[in-house]
Protein backbone atom coordinates (compact mmCIF):
# COMPACT_ATOMS: atom_id res chain seq x y z
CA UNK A 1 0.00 0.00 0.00
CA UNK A 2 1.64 3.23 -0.81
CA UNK A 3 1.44 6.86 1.00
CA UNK A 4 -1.41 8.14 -0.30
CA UNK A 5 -3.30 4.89 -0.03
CA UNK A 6 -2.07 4.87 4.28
CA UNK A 7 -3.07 8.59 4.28
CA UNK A 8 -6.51 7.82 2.70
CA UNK A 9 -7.31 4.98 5.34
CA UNK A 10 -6.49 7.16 7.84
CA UNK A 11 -8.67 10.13 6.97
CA UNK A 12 -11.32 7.26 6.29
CA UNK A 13 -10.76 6.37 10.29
CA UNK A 14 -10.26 9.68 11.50
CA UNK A 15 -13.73 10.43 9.39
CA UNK A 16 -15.48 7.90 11.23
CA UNK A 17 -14.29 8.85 14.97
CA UNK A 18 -15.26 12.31 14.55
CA UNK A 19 -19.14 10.81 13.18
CA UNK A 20 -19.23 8.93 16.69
CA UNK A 21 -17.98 11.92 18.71
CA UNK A 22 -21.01 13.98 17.18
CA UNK A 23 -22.84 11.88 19.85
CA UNK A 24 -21.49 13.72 22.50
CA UNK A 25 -22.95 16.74 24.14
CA UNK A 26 -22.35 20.06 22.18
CA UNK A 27 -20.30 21.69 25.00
CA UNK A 28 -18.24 18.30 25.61
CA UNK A 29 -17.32 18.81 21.94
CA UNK A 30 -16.50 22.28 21.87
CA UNK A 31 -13.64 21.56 24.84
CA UNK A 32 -12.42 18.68 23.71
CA UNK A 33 -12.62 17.54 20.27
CA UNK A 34 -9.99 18.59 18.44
CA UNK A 35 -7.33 17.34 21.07
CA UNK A 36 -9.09 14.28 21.33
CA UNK A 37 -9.04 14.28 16.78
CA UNK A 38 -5.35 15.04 17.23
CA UNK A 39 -4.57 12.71 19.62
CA UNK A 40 -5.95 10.00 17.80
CA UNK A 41 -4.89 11.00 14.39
CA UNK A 42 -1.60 11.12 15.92
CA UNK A 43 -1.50 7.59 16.95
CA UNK A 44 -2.76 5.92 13.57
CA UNK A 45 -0.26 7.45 12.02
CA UNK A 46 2.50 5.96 14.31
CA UNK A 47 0.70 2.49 13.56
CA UNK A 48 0.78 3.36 9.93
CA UNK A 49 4.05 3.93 9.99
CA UNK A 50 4.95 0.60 11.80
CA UNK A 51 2.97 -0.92 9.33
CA UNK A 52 0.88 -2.51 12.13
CA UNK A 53 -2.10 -2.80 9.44
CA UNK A 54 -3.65 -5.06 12.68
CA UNK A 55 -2.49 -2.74 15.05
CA UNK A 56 -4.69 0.15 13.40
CA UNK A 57 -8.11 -2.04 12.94
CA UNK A 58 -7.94 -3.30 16.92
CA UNK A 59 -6.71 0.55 17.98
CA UNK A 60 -9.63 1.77 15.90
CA UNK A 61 -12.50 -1.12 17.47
CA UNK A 62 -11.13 -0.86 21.17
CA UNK A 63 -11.28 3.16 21.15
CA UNK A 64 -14.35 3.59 18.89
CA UNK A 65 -16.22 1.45 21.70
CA UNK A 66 -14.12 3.35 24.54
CA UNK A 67 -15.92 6.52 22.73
CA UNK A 68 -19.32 5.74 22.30
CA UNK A 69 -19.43 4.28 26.12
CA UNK A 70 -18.29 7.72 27.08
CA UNK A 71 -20.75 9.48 25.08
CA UNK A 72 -23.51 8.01 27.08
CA UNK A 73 -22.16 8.62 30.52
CA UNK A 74 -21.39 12.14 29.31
CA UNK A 75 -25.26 12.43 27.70
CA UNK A 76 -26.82 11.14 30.82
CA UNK A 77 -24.26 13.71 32.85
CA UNK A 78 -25.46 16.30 30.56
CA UNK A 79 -29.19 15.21 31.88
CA UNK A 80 -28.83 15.63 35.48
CA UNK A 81 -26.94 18.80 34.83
CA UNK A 82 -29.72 19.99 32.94
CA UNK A 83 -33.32 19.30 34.29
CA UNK A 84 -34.98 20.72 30.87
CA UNK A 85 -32.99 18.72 28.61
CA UNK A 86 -33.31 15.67 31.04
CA UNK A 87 -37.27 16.21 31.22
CA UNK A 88 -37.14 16.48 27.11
CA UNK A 89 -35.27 13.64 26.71
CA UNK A 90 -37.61 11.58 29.14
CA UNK A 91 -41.02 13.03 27.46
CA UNK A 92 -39.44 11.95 23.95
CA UNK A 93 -38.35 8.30 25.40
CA UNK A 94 -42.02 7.86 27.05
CA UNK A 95 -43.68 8.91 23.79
CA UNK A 96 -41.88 6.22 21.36
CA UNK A 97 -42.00 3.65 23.81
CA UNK A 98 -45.92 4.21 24.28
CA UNK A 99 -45.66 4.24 20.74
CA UNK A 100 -43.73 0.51 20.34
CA UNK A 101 -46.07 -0.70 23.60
CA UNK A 102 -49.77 0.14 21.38
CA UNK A 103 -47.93 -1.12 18.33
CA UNK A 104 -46.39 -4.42 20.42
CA UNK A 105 -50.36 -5.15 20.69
CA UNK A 106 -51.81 -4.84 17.48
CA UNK A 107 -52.12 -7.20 14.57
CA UNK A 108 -48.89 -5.70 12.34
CA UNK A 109 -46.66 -6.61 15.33
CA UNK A 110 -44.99 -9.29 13.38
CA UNK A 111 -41.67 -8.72 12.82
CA UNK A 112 -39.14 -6.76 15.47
CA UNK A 113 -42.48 -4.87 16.76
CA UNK A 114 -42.99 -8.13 18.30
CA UNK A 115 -40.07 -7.58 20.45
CA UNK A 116 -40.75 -5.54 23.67
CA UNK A 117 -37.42 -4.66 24.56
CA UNK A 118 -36.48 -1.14 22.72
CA UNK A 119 -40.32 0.03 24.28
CA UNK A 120 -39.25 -1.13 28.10
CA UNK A 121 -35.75 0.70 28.00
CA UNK A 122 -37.48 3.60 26.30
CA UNK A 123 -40.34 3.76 29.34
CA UNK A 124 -37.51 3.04 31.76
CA UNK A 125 -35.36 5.76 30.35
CA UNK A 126 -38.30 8.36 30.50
CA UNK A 127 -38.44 8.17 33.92
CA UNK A 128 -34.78 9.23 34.21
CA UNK A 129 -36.32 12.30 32.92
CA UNK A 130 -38.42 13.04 36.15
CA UNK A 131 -35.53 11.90 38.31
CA UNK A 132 -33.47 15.15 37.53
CA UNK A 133 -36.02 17.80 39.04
CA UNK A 134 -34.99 16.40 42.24
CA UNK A 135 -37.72 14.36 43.07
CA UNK A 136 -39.66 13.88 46.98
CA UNK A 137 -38.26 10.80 48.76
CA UNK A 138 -41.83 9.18 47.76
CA UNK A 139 -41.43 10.11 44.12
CA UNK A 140 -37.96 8.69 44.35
CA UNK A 141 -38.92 5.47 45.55
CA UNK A 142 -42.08 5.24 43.45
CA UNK A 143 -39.13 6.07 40.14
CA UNK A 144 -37.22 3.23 41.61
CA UNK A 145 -40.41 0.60 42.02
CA UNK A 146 -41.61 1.17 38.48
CA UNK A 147 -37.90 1.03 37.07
CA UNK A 148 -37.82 -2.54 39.03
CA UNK A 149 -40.39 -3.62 37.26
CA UNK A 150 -39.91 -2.76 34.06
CA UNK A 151 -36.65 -4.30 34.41
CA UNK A 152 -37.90 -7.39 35.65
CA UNK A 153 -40.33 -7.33 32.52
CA UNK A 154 -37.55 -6.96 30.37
CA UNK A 155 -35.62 -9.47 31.91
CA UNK A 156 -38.78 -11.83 32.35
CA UNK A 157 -38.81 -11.40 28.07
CA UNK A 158 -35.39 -12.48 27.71
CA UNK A 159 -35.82 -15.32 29.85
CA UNK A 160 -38.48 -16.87 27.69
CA UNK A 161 -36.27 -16.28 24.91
CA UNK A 162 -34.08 -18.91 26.41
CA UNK A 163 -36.43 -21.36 27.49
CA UNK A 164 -36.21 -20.82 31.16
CA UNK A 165 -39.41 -20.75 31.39
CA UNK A 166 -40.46 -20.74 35.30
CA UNK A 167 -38.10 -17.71 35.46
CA UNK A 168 -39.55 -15.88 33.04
CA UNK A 169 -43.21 -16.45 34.74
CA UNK A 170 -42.02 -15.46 37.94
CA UNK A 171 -39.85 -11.94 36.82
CA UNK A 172 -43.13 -10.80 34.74
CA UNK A 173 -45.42 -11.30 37.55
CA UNK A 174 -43.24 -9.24 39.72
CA UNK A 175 -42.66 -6.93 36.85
CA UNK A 176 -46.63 -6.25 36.45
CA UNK A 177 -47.15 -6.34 39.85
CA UNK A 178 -44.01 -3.59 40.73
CA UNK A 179 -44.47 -1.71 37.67
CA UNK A 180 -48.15 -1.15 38.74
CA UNK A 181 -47.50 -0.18 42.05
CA UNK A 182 -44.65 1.85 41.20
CA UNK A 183 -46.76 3.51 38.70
CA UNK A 184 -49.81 4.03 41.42
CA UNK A 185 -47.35 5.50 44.14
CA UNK A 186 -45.91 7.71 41.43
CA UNK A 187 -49.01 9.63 40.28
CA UNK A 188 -50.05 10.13 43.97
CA UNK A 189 -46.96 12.03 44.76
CA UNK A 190 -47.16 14.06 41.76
CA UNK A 191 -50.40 14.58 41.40
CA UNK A 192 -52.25 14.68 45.23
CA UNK A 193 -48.95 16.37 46.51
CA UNK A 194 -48.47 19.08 43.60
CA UNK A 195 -50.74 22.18 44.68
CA UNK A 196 -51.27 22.82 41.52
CA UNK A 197 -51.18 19.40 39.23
CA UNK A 198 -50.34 19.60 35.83
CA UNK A 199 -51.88 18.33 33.10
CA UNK A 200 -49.28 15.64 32.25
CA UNK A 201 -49.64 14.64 36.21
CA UNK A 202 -53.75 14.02 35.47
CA UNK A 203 -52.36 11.91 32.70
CA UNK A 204 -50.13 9.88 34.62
CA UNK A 205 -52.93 8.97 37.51
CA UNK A 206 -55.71 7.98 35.07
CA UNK A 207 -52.49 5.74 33.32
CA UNK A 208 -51.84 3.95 36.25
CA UNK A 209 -55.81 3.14 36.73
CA UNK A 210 -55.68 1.49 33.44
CA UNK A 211 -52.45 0.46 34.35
CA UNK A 212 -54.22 -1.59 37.35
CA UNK A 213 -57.09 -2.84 34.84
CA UNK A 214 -54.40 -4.31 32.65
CA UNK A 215 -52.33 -5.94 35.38
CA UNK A 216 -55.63 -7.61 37.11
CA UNK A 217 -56.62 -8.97 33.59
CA UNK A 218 -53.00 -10.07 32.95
CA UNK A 219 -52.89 -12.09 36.41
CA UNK A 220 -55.90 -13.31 36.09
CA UNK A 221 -55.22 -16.68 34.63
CA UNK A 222 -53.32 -17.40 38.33
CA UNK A 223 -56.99 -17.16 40.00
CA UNK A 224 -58.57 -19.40 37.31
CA UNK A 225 -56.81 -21.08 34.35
CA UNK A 226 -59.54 -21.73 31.94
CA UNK A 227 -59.46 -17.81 30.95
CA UNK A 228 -56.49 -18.55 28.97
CA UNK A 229 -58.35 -20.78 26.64
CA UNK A 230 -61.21 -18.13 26.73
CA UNK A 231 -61.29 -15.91 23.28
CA UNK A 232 -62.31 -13.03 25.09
CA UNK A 233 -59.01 -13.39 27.30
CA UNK A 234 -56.37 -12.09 24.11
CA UNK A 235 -58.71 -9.66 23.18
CA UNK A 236 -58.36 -8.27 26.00
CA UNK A 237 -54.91 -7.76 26.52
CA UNK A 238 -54.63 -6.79 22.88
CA UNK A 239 -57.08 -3.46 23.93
CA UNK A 240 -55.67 -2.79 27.17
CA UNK A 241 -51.93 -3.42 26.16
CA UNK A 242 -52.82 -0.69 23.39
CA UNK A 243 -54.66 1.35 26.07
CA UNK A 244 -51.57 1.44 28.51
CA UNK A 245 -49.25 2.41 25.17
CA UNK A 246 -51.56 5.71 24.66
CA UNK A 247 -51.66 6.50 28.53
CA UNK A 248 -47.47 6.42 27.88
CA UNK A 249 -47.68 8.57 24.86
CA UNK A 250 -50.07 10.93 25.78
CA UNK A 251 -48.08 12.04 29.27
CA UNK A 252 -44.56 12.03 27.55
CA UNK A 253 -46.22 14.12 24.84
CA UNK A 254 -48.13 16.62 28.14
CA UNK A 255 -44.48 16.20 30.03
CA UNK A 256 -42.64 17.90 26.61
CA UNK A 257 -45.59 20.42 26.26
CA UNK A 258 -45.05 21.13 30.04
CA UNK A 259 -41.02 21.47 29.59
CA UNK A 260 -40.97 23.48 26.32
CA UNK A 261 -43.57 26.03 27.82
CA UNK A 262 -41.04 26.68 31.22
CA UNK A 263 -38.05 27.06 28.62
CA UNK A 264 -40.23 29.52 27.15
CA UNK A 265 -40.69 31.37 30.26
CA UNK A 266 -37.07 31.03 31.65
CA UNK A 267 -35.56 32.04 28.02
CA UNK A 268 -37.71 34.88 28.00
């Protein structure tokens, strides 16, 4: 390979570094960027030089991960040093994954809408979002129930996926039954303890009632087995599962409307 082809493969590298450091946060850029681009410039070209063709692909892997690992701790440090951003960022994540949860329970969920995992860490990252405005001690521990049991839904999923199945029964009943309760305990704090509740507060409490309906339908096959071979029973969760995906979407989109309008007022 001659010079120009070694310089070319470089700037090809180098290209593709500075694409993944666009994921960190605009101010993280505008300190360090260019020494980082240097600094890593600099060493391909030593490897280059070696002719450590090897030496370049691994250096490129092991730091491109090292980068984009550090672009989320950064991003979610850029959160919690900015409430607005942090409540955006959860109002966006609750609005797709109510999106993928209504869409998880319809007919055209066939292919990867079948799969409920990008909707649970979307509904688990939204509540990061309320976790920056430096929530009550209840709120807090009502944030920390529901993230439970989403995670435990999540993790009940990819338990069936590899046939362990008794563990996967047990983590989604504790998911439901958390996530409910977490859910209940959250719109109490933010709703019967705001003096003034918002509108995206309203939205949360009447979620977690259906939230309640849904989980009381979805355990009720432990009370009495035969529902399961009742028509009515998948019908049921289809509607409610679709119900509880609106509830999501409809409060992250109130939670954005209620975050862009106090930017609005601090900006101005």
């Amino acid at each position: 390979m001659n010079k120009h082809d070694h310089s070319h493969s470089i700037s090809l590298v180098v290209r593709l570094i500075r694409s993944i450091l666009a994921l960190y946060p605009a101010e993280f850029r505008a300190a360090y960027e260019q020494d980082m681009l240097l600094t890593f410039q600099t060493r391909c070209f030593e490897l280059r030089s070696n002719g450590d063709s090897t030496g370049l692909i691994c250096f490129f892997l092991t730091t491109g991960f090292d980068v984009l690992g550090q672009a989320a701790r950064e991003q979610m440090e850029s959160v919690v040093r900015s409430p607005v951003r942090g409540r955006l960022i959860g109002s966006l994540a609750w609005m797709l994954g109510g999106l993928l949860w209504a869409l998880l329970h319809t007919p055209i969920a066939n292919t990867w809408l079948a799969i409920p995992v990008p909707a649970l860490i979307l509904l688990i990252i939204g509540l990061v979002g309320i976790s920056t405005f430096k929530p009550s001690r209840l709120t807090s521990a009502a944030l920390l129930i529901t993230g439970l049991g989403l995670t435990n839904y999540l993790l009940g999923y990819l338990a069936a996926q590899m046939n362990h199945i008794d563990a996967a029964r047990v983590l989604t009943i504790t998911g439901i039954i958390l996530e409910v309760g977490g859910i209940f305990v959250l719109a109490y704090s933010l709703f019967f303890k705001a003096t003034q509740p918002q509108a995206w507060q309203s939205s949360l409490l009447l979620h977690s009632i259906v939230s309640l309906i849904d989980a009381v339908w979805q355990l009720m096959p432990l009370a009495a087995r035969d529902v399961l071979y009742s028509p009515i029973y998948p019908v049921g969760v289809a509607i409610l599962g679709v119900m509880v995906g609106i509830g999501w979407m409809v409060t992250g989109a109130l939670r954005w409307r209620s975050a862009t309008r106090r930017t609005v007022v601090i900006v101005g």
